[in-house]
PDB file of N, CA and C in Angstrom:
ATOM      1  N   UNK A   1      28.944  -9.851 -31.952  1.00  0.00           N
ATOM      2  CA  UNK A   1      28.276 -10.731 -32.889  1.00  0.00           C
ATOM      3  C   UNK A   1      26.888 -10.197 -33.224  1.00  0.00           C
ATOM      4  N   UNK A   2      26.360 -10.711 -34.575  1.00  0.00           N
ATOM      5  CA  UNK A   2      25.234  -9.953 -34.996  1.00  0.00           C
ATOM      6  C   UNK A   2      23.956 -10.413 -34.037  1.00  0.00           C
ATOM      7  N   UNK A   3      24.382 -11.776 -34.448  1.00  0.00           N
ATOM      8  CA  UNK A   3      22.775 -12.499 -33.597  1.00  0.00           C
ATOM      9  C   UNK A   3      22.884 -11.971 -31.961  1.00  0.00           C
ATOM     10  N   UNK A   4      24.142 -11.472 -31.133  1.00  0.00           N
ATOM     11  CA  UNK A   4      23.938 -11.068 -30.073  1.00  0.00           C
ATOM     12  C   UNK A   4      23.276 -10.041 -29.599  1.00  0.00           C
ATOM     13  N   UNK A   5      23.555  -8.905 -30.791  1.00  0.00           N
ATOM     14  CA  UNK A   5      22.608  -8.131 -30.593  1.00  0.00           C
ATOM     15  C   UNK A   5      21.208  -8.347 -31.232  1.00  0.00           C
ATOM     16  N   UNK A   6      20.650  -9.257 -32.313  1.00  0.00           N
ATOM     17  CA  UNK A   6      19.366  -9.206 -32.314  1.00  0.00           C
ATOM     18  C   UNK A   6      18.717 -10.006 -31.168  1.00  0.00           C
ATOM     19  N   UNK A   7      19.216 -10.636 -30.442  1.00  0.00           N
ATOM     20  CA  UNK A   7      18.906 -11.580 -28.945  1.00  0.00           C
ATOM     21  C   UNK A   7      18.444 -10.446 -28.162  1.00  0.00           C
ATOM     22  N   UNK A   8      19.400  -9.341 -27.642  1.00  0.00           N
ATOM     23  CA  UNK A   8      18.959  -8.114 -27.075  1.00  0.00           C
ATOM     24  C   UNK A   8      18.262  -6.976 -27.853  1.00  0.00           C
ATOM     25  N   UNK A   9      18.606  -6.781 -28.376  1.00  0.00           N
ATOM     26  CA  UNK A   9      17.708  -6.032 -29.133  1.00  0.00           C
ATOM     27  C   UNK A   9      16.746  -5.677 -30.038  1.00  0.00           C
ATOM     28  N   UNK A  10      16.449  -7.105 -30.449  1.00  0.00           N
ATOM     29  CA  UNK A  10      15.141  -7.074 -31.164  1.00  0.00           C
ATOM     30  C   UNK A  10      14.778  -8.345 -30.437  1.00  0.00           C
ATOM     31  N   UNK A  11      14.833  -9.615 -30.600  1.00  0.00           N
ATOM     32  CA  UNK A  11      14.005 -10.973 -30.020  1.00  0.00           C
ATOM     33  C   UNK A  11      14.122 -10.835 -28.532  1.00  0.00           C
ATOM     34  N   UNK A  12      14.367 -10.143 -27.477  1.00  0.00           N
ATOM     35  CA  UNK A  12      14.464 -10.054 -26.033  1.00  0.00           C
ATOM     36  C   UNK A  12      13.043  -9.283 -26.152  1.00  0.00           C
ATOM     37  N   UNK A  13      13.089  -8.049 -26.707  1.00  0.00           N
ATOM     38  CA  UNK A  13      11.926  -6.968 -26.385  1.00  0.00           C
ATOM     39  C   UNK A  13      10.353  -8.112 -27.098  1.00  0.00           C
ATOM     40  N   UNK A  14      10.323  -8.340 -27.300  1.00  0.00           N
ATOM     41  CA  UNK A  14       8.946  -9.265 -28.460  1.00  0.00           C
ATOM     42  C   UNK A  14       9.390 -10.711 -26.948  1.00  0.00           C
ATOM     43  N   UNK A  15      10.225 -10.999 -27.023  1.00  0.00           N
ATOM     44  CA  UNK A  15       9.833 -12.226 -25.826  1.00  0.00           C
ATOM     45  C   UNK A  15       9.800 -11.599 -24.479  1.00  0.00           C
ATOM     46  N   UNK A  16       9.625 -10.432 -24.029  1.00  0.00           N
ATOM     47  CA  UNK A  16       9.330 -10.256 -22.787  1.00  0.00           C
ATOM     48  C   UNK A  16       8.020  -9.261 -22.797  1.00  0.00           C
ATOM     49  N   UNK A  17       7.649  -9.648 -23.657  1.00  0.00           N
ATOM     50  CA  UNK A  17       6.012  -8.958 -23.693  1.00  0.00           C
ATOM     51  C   UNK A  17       5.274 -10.534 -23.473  1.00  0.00           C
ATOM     52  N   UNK A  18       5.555 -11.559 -23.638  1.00  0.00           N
ATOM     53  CA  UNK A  18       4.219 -12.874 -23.838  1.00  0.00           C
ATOM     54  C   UNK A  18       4.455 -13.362 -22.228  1.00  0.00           C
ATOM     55  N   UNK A  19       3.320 -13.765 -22.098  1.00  0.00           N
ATOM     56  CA  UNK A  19       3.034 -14.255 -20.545  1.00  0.00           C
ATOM     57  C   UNK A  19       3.344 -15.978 -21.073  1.00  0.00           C
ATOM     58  N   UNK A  20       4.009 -16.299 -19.803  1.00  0.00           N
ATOM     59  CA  UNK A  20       4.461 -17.482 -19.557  1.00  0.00           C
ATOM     60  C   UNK A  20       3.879 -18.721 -20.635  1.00  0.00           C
ATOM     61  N   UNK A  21       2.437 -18.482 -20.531  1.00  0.00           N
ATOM     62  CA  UNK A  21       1.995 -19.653 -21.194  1.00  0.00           C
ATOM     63  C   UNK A  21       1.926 -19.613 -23.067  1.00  0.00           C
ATOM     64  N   UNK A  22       2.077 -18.524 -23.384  1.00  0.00           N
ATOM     65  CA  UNK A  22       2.531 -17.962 -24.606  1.00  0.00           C
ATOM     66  C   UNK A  22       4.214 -18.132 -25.163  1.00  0.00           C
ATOM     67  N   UNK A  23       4.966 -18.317 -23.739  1.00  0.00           N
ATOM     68  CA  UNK A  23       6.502 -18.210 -24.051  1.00  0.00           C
ATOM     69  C   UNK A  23       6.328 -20.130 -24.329  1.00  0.00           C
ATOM     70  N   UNK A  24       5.586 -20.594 -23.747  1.00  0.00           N
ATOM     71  CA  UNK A  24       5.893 -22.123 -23.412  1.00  0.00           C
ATOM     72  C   UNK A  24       4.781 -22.352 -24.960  1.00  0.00           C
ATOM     73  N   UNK A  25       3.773 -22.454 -25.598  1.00  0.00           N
ATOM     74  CA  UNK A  25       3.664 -22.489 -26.416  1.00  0.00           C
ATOM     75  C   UNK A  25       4.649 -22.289 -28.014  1.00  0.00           C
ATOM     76  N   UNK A  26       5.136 -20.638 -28.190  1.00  0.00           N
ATOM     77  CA  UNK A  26       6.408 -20.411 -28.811  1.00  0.00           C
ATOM     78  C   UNK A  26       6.950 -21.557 -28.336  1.00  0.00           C
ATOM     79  N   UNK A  27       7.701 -21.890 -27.750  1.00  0.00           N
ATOM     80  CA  UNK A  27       8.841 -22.887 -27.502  1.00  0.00           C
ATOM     81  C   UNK A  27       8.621 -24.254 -28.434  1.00  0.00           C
ATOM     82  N   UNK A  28       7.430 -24.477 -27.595  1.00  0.00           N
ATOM     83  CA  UNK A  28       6.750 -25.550 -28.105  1.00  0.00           C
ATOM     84  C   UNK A  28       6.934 -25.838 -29.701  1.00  0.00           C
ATOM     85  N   UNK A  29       6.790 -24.985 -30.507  1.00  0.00           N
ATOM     86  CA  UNK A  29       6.724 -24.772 -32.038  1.00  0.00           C
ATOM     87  C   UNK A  29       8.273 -24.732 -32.591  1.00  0.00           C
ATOM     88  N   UNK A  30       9.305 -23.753 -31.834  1.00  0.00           N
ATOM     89  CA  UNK A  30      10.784 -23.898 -32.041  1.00  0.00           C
ATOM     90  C   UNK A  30      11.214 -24.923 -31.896  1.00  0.00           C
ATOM     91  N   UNK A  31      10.858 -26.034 -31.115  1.00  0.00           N
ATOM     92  CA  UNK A  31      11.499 -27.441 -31.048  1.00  0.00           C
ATOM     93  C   UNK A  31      11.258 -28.240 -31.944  1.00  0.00           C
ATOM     94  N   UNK A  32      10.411 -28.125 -32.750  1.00  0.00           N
ATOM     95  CA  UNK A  32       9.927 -28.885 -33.910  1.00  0.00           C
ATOM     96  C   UNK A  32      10.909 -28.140 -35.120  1.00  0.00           C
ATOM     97  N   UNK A  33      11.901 -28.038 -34.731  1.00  0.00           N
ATOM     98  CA  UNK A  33      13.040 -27.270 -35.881  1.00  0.00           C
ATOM     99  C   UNK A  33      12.047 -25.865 -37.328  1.00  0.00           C
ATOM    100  N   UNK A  34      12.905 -26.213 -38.252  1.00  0.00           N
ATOM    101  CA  UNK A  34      12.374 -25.502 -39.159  1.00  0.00           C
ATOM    102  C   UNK A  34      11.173 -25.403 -39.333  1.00  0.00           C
ATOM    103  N   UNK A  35      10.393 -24.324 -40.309  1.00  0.00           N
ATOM    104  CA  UNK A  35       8.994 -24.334 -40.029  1.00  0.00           C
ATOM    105  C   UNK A  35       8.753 -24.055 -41.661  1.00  0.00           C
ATOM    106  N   UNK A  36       7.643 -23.866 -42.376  1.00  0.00           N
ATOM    107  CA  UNK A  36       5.977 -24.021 -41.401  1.00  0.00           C
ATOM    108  C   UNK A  36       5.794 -25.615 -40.532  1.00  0.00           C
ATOM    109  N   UNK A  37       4.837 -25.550 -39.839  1.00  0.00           N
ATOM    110  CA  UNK A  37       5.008 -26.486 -37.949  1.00  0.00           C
ATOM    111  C   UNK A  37       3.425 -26.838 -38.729  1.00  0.00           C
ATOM    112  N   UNK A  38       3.455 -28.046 -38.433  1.00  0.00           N
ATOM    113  CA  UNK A  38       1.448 -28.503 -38.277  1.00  0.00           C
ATOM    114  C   UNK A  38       1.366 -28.179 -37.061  1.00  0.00           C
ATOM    115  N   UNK A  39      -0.159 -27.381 -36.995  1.00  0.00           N
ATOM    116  CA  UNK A  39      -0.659 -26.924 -35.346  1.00  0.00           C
ATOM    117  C   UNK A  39      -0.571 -28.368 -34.564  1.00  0.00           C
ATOM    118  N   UNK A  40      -1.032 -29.647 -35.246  1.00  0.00           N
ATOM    119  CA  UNK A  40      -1.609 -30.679 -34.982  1.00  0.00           C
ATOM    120  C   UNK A  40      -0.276 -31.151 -34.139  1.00  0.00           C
ATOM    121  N   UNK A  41       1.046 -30.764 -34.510  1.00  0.00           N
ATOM    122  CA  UNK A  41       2.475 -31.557 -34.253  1.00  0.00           C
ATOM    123  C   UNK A  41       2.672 -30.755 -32.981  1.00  0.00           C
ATOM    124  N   UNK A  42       2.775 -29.389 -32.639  1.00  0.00           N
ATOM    125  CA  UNK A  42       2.533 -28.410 -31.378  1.00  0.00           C
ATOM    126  C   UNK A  42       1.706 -29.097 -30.542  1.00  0.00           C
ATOM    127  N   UNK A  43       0.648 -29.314 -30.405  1.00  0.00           N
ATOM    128  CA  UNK A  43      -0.231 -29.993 -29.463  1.00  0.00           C
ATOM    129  C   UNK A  43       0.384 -31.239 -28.996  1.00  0.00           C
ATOM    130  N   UNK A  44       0.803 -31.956 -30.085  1.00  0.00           N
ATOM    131  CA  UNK A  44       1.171 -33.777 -29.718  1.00  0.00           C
ATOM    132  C   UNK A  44       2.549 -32.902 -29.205  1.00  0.00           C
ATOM    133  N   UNK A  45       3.262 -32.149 -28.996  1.00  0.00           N
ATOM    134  CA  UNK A  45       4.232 -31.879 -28.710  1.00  0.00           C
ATOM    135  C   UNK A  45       4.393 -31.669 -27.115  1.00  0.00           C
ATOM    136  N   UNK A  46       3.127 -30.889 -27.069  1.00  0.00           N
ATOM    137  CA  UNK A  46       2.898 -30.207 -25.499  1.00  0.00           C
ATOM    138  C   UNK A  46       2.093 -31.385 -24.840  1.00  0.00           C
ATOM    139  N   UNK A  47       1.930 -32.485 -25.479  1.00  0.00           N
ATOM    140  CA  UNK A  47       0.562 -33.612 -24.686  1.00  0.00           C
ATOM    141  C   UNK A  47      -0.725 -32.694 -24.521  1.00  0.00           C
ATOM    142  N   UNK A  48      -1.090 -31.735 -25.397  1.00  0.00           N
ATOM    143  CA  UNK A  48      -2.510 -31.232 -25.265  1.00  0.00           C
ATOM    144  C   UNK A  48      -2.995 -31.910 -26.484  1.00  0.00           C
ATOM    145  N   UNK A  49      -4.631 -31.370 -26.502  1.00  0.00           N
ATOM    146  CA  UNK A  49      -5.338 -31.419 -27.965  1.00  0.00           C
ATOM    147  C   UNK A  49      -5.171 -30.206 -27.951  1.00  0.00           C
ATOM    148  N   UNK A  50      -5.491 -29.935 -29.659  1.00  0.00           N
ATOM    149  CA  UNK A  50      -5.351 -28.986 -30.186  1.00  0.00           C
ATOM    150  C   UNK A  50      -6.408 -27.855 -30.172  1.00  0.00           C
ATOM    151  N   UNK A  51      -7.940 -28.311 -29.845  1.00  0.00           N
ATOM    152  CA  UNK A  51      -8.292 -27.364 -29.122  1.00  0.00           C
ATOM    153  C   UNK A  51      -8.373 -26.381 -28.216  1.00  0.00           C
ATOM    154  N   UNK A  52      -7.015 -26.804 -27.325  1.00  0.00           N
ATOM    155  CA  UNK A  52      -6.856 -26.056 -25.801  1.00  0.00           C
ATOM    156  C   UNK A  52      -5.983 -25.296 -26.489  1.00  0.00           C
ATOM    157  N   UNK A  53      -5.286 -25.117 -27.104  1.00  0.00           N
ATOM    158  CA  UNK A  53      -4.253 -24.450 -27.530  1.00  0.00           C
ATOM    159  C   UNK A  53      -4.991 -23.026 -28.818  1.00  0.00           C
ATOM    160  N   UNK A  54      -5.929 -23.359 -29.122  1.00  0.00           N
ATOM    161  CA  UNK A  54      -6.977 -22.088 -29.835  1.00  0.00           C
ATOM    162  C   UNK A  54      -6.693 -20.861 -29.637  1.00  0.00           C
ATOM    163  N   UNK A  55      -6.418 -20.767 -28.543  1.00  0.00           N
ATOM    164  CA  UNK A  55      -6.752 -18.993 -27.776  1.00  0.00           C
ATOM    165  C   UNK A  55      -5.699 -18.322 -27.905  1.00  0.00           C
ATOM    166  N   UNK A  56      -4.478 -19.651 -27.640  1.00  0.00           N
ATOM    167  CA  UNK A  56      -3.233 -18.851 -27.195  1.00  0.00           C
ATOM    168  C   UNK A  56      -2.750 -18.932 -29.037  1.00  0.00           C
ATOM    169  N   UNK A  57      -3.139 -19.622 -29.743  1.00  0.00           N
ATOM    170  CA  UNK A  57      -2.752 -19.568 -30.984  1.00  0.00           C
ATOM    171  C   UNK A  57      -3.305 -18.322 -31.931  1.00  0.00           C
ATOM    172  N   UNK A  58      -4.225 -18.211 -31.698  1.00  0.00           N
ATOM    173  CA  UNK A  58      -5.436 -17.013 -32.233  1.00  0.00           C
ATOM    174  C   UNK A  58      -4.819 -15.545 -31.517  1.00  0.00           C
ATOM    175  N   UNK A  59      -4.415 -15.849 -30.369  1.00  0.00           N
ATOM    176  CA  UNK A  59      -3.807 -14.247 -30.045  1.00  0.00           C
ATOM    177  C   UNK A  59      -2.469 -14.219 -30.603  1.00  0.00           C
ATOM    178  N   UNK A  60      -1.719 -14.911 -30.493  1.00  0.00           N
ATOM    179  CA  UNK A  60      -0.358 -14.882 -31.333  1.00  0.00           C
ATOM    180  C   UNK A  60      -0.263 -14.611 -32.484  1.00  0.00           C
ATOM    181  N   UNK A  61      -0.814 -15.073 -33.220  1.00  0.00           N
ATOM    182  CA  UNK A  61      -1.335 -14.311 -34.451  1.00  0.00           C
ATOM    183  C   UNK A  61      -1.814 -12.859 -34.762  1.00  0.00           C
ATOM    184  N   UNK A  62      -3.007 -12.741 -33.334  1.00  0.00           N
ATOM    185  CA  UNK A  62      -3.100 -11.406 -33.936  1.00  0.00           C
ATOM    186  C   UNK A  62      -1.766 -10.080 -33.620  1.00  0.00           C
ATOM    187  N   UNK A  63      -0.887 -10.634 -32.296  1.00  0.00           N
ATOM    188  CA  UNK A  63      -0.003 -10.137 -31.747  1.00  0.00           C
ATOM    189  C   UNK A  63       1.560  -9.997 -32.630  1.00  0.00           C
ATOM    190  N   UNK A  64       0.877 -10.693 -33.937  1.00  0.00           N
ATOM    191  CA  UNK A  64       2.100 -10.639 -34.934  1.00  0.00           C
ATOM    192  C   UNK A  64       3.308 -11.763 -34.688  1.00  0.00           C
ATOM    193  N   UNK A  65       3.122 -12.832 -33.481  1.00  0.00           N
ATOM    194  CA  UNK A  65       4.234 -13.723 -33.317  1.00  0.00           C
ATOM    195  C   UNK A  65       4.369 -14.577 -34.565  1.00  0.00           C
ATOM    196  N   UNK A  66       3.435 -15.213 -35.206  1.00  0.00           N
ATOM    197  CA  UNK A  66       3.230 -16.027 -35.644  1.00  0.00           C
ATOM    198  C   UNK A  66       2.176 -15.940 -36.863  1.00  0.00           C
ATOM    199  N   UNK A  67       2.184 -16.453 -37.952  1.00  0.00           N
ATOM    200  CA  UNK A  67       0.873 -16.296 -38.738  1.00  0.00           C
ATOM    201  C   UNK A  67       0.780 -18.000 -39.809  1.00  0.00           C
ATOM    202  N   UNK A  68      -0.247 -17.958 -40.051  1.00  0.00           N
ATOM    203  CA  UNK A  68      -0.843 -19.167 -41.113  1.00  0.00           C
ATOM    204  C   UNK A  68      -0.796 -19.307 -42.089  1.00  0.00           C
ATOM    205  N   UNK A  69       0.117 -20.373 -43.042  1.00  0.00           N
ATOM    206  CA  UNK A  69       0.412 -19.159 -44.284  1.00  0.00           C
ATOM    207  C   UNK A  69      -0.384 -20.966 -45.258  1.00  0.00           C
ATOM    208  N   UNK A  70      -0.983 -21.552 -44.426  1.00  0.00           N
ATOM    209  CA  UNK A  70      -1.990 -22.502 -44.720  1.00  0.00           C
ATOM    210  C   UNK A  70      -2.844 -22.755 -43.765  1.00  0.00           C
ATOM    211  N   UNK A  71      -4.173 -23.635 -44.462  1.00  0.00           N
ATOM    212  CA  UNK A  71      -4.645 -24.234 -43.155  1.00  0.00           C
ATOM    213  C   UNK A  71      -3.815 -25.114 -42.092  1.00  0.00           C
ATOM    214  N   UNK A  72      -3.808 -25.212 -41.145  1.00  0.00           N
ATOM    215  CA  UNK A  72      -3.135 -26.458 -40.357  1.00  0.00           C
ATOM    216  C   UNK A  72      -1.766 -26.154 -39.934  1.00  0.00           C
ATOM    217  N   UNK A  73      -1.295 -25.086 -40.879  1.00  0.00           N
ATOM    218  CA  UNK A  73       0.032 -24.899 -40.848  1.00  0.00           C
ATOM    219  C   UNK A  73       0.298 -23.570 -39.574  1.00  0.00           C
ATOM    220  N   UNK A  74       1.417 -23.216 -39.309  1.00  0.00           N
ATOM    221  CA  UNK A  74       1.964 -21.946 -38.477  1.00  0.00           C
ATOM    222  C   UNK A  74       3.239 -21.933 -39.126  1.00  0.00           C
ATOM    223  N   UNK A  75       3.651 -20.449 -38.878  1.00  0.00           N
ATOM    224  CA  UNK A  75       5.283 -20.152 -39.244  1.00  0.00           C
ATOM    225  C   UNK A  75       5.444 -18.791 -38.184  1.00  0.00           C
ATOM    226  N   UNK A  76       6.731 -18.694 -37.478  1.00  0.00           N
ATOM    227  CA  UNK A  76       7.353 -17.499 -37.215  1.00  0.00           C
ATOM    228  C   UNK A  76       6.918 -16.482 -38.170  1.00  0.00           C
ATOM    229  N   UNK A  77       6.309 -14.956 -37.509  1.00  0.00           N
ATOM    230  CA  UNK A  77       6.703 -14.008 -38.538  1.00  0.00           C
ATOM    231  C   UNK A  77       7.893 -13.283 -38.530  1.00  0.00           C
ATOM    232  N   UNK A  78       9.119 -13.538 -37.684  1.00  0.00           N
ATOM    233  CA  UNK A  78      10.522 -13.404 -37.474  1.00  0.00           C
ATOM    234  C   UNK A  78      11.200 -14.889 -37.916  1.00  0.00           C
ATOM    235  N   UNK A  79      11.693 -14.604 -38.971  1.00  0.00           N
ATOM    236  CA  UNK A  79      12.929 -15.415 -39.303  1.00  0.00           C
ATOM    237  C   UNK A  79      14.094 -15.196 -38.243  1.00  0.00           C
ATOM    238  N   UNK A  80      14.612 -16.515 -38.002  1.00  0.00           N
ATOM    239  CA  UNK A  80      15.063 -17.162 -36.880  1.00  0.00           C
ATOM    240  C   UNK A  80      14.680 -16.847 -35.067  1.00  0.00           C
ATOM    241  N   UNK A  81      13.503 -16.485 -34.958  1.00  0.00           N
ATOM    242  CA  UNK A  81      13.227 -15.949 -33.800  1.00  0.00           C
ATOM    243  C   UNK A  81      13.310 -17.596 -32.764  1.00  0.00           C
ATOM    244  N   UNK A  82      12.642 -19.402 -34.063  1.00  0.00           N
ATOM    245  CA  UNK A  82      12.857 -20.554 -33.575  1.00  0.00           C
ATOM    246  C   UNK A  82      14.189 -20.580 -32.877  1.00  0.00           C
ATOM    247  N   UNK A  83      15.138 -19.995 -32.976  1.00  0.00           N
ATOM    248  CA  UNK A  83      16.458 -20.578 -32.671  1.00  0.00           C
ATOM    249  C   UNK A  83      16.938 -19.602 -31.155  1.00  0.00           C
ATOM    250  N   UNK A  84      16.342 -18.334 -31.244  1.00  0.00           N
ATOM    251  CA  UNK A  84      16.014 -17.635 -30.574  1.00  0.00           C
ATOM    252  C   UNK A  84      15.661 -18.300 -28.913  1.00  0.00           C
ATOM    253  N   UNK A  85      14.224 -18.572 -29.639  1.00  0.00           N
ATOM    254  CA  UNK A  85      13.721 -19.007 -27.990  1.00  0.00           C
ATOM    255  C   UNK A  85      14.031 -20.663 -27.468  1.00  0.00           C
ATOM    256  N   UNK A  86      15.112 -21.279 -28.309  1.00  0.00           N
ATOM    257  CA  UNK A  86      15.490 -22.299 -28.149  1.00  0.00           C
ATOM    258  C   UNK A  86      16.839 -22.192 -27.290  1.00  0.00           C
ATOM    259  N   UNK A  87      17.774 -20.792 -27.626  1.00  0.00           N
ATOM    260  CA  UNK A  87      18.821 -20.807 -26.439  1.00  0.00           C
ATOM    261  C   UNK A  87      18.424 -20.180 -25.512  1.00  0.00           C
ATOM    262  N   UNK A  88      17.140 -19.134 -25.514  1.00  0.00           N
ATOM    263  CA  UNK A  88      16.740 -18.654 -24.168  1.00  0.00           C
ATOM    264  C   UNK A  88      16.081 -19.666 -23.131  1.00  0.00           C
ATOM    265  N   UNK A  89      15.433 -20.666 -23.690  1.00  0.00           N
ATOM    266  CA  UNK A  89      14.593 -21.547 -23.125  1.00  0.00           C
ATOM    267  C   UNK A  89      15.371 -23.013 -23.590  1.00  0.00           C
ATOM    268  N   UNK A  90      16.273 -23.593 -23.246  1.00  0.00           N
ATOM    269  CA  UNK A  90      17.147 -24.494 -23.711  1.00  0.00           C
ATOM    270  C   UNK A  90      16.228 -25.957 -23.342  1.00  0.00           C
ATOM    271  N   UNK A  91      15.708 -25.833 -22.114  1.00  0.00           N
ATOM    272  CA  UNK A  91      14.427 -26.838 -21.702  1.00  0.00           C
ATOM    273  C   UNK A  91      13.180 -26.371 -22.497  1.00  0.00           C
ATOM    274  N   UNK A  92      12.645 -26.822 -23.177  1.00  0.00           N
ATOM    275  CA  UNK A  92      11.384 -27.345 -23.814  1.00  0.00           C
ATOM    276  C   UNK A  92      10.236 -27.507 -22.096  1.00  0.00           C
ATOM    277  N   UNK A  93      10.587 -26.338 -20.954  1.00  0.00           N
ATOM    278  CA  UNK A  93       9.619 -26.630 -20.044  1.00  0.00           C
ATOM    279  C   UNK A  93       7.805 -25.838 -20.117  1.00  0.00           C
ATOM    280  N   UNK A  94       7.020 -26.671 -19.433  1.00  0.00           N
ATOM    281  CA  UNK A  94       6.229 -26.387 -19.328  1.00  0.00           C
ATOM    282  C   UNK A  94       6.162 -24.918 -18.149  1.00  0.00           C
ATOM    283  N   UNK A  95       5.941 -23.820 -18.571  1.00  0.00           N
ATOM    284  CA  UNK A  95       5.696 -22.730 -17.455  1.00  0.00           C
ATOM    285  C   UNK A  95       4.792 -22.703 -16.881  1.00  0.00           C
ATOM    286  N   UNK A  96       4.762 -22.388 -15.328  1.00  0.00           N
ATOM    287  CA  UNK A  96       3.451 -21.728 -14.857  1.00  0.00           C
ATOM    288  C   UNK A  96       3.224 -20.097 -14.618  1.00  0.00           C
ATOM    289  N   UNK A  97       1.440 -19.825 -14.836  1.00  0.00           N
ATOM    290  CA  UNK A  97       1.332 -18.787 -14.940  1.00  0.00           C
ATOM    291  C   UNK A  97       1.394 -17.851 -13.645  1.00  0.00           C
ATOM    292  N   UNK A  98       1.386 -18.505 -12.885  1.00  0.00           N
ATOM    293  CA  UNK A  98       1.251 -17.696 -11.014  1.00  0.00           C
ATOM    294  C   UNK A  98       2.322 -17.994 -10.619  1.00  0.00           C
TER     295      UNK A  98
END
């Protein structure tokens, strides 16, 4: 199947580069189905404010996961990568980093 190999071979290599709290963020945004995602809906998603979430949003971006294609807004820069980390991560869990 096609999507089996983009699971291994393209969306496996890009999700095993982000540290835990980056994979649980991503997630965070795939559960909110289709996108563009309000940052604002990610936060109420994870029970943070949306300030705590800045850093890890700002590097994802520059890391190419993700980009802004408004204010307020986020989108995948991989089409279907959401569906992706939704069967790798089937729980919506919170990770720890240690």
């Amino acid at each position: 199947m096609a999507i089996d190999r983009l699971d291994a071979n393209f969306f496996r290599v890009r999700f095993d580069r982000l540290t835990p709290s980056e994979k649980t963020f991503l997630r965070a945004i795939a559960e909110l189905g289709a996108g563009p995602y309000r940052f604002r809906d990610v936060a109420t998603g994870m029970g943070v404010e949306s300030s705590t979430l800045g850093p890890v949003r700002a590097k994802m971006i520059k890391d190419g996961m993700i980009y802004s294609p408004a204010h307020g807004l986020l989108n995948f820069t991989v089409p279907i990568f959401d569906g992706f980390l939704r069967r790798i991560m089937p729980d919506q869990a919170i990770l720890d980093e240690g």
